[in-house]
C-alpha atoms as a PDB file:
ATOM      1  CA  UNK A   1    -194.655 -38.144 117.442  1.00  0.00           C
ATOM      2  CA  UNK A   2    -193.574 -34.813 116.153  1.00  0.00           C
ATOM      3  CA  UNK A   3    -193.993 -33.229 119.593  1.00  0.00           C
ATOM      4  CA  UNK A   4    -192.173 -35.560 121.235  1.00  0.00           C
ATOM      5  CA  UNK A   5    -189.283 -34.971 118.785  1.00  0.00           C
ATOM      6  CA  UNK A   6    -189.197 -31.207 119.156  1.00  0.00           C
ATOM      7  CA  UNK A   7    -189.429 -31.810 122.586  1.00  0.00           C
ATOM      8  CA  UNK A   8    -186.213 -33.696 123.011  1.00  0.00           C
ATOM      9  CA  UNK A   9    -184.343 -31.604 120.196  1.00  0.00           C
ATOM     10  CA  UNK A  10    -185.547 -28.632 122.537  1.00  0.00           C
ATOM     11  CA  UNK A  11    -183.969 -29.833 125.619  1.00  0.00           C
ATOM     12  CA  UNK A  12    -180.692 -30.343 123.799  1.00  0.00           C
ATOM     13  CA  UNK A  13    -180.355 -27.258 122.588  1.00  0.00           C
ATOM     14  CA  UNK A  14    -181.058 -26.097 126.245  1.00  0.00           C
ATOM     15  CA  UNK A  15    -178.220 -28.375 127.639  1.00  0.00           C
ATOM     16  CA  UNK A  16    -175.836 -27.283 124.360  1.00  0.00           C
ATOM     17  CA  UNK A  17    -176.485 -23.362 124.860  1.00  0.00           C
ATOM     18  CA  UNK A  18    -175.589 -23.742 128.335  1.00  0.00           C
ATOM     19  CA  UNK A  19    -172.232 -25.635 127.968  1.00  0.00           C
ATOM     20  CA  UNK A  20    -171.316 -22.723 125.109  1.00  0.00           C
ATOM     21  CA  UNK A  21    -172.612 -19.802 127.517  1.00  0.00           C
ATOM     22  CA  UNK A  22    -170.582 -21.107 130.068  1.00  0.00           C
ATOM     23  CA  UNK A  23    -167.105 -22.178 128.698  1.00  0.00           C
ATOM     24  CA  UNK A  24    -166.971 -20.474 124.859  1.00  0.00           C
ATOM     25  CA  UNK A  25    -168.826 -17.452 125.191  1.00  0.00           C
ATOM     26  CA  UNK A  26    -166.623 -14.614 126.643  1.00  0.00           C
ATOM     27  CA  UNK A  27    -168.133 -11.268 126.488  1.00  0.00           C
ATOM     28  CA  UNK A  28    -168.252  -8.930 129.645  1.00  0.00           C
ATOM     29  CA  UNK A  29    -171.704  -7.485 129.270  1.00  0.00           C
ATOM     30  CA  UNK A  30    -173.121 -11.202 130.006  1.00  0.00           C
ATOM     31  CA  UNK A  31    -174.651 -11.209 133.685  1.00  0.00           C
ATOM     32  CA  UNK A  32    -175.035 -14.760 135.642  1.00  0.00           C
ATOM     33  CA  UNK A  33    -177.616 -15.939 132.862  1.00  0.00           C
ATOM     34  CA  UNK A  34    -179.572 -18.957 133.512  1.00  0.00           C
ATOM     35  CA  UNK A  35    -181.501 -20.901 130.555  1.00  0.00           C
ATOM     36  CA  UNK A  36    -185.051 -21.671 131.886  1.00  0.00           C
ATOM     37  CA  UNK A  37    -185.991 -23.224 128.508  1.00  0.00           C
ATOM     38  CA  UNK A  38    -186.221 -23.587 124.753  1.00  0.00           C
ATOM     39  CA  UNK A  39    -189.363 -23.675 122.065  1.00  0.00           C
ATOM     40  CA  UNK A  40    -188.429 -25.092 119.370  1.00  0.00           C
ATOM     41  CA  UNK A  41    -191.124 -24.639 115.522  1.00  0.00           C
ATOM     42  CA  UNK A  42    -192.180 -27.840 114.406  1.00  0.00           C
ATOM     43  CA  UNK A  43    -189.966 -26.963 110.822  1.00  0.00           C
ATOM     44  CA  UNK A  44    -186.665 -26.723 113.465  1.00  0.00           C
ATOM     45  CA  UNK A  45    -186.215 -22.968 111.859  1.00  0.00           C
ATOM     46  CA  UNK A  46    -186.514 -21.002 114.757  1.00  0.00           C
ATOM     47  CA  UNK A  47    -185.938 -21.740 118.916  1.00  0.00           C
ATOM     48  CA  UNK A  48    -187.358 -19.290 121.637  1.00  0.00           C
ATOM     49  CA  UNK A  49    -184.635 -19.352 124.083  1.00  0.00           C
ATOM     50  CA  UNK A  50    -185.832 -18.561 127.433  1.00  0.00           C
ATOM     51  CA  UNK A  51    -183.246 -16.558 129.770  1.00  0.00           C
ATOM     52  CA  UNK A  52    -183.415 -15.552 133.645  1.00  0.00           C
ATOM     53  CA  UNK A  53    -180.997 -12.834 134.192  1.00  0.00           C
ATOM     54  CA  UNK A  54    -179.847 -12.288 138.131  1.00  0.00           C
ATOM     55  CA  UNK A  55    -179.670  -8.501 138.574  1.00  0.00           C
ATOM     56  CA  UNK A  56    -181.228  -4.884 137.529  1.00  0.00           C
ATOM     57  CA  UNK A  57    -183.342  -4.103 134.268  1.00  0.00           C
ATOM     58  CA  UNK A  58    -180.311  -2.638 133.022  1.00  0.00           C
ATOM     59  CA  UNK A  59    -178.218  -6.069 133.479  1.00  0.00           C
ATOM     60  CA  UNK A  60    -181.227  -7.695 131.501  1.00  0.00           C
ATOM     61  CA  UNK A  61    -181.259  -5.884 128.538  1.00  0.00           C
ATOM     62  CA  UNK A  62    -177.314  -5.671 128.661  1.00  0.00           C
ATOM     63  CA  UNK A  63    -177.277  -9.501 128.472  1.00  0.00           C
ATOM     64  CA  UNK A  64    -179.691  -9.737 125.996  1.00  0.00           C
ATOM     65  CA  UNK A  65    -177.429  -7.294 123.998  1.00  0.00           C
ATOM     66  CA  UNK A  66    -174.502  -9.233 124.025  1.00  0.00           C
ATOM     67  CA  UNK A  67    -176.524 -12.780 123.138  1.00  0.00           C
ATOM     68  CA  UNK A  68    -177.663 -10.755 120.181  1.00  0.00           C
ATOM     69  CA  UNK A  69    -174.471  -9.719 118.991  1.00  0.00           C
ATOM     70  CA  UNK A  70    -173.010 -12.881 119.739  1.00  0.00           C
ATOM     71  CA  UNK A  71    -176.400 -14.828 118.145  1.00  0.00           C
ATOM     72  CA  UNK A  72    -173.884 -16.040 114.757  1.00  0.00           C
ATOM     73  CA  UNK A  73    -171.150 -17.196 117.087  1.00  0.00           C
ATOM     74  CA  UNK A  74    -173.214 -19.054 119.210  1.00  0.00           C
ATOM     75  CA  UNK A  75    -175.556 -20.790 116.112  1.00  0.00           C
ATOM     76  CA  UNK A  76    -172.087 -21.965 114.736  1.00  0.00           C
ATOM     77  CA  UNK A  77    -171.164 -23.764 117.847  1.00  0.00           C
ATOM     78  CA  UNK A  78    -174.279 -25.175 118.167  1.00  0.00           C
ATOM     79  CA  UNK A  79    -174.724 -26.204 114.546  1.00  0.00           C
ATOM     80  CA  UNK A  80    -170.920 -27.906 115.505  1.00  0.00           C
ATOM     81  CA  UNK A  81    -172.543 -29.710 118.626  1.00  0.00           C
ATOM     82  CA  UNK A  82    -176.005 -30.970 116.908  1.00  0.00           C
ATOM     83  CA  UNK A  83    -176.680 -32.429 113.779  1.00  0.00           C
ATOM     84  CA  UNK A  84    -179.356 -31.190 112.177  1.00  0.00           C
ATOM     85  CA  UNK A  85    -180.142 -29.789 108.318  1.00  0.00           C
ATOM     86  CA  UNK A  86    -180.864 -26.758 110.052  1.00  0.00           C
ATOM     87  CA  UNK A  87    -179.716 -24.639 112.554  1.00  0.00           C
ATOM     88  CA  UNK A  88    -182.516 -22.759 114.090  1.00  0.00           C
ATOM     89  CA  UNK A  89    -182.504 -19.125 114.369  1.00  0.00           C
ATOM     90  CA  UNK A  90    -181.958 -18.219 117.851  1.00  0.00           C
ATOM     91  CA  UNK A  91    -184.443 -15.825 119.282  1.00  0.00           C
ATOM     92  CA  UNK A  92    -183.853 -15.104 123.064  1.00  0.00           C
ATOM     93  CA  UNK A  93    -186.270 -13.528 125.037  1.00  0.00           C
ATOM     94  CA  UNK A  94    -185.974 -13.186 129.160  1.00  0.00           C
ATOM     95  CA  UNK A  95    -188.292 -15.126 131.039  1.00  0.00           C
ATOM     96  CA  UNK A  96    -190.147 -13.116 133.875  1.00  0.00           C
ATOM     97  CA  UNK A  97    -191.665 -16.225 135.451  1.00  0.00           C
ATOM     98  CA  UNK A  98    -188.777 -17.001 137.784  1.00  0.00           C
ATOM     99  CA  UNK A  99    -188.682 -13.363 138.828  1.00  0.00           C
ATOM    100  CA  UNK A 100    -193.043 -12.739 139.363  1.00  0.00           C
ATOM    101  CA  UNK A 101    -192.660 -16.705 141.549  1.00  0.00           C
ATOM    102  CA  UNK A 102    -190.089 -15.054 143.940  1.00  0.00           C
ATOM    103  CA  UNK A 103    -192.126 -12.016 144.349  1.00  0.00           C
ATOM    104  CA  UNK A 104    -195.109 -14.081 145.307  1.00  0.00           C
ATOM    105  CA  UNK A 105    -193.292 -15.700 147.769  1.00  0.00           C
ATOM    106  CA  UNK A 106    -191.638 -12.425 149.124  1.00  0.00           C
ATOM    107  CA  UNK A 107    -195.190 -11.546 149.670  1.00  0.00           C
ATOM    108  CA  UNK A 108    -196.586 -14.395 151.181  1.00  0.00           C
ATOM    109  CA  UNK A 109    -193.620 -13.963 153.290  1.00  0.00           C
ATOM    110  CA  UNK A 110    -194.955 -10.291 154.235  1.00  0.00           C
ATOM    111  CA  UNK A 111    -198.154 -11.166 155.105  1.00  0.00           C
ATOM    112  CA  UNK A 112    -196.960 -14.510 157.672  1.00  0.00           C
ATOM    113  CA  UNK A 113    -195.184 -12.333 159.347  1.00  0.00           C
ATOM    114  CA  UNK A 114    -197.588  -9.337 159.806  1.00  0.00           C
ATOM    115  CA  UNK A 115    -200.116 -12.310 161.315  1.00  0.00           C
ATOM    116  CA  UNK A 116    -197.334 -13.040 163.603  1.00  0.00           C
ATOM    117  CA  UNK A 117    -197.127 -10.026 164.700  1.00  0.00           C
ATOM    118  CA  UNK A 118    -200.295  -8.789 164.843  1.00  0.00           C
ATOM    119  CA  UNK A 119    -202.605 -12.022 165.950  1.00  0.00           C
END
């Protein structure tokens, strides 16, 4: 039952951060971020926030700059939004997943078309 809870308090933080990335958090250093998901401890104290970050290593680590700096802001707002005794410490982290499944595809890609070409 506890899972199921952590679960669903998971996937509102998810929803939450994005509405506050979007509208309320201004900084320029922020690159098109995208929130592929959220871990949350069983205690509530701490959620893995899992980013994908369109652009260079450079943009990546920019971004994750800028959440860091902006990690109080952004737990205010969210302890604002959802009601819990505690906010959880935010820990973001950028998810490679996204990134290593388009690069198999790019190379599946490859390799159809060097059959095509070379039956």
């Amino acid at each position: 039952m506890a899972k199921i809870r952590t679960g669903r308090v998971g996937e509102q933080i998810k929803k939450e951060l994005s509405q506050i990335l979007q509208t309320e958090f201004k900084d320029p250093r922020m690159g098109f971020t995208t929130i592929t998901g959220v871990e949350v401890t069983n205690d509530f104290s701490q959620a893995k926030v899992y980013l994908s970050v369109m652009g260079s290593e450079q943009q990546r680590e920019e971004t994750l700059r800028a959440l860091g700096r902006g990690k109080g802001f952004i737990r205010s707002e969210l302890s604002k939004r959802i009601r819990l005794r505690i906010t959880p410490e935010l820990i973001f982290l950028i998810d490679s997943s996204v990134a290593y499944g388009s690069r198999i595809n790019e190379l599946i890609s490859q390799i159809n078309n060097e059959e095509k070409n070379h039956p």
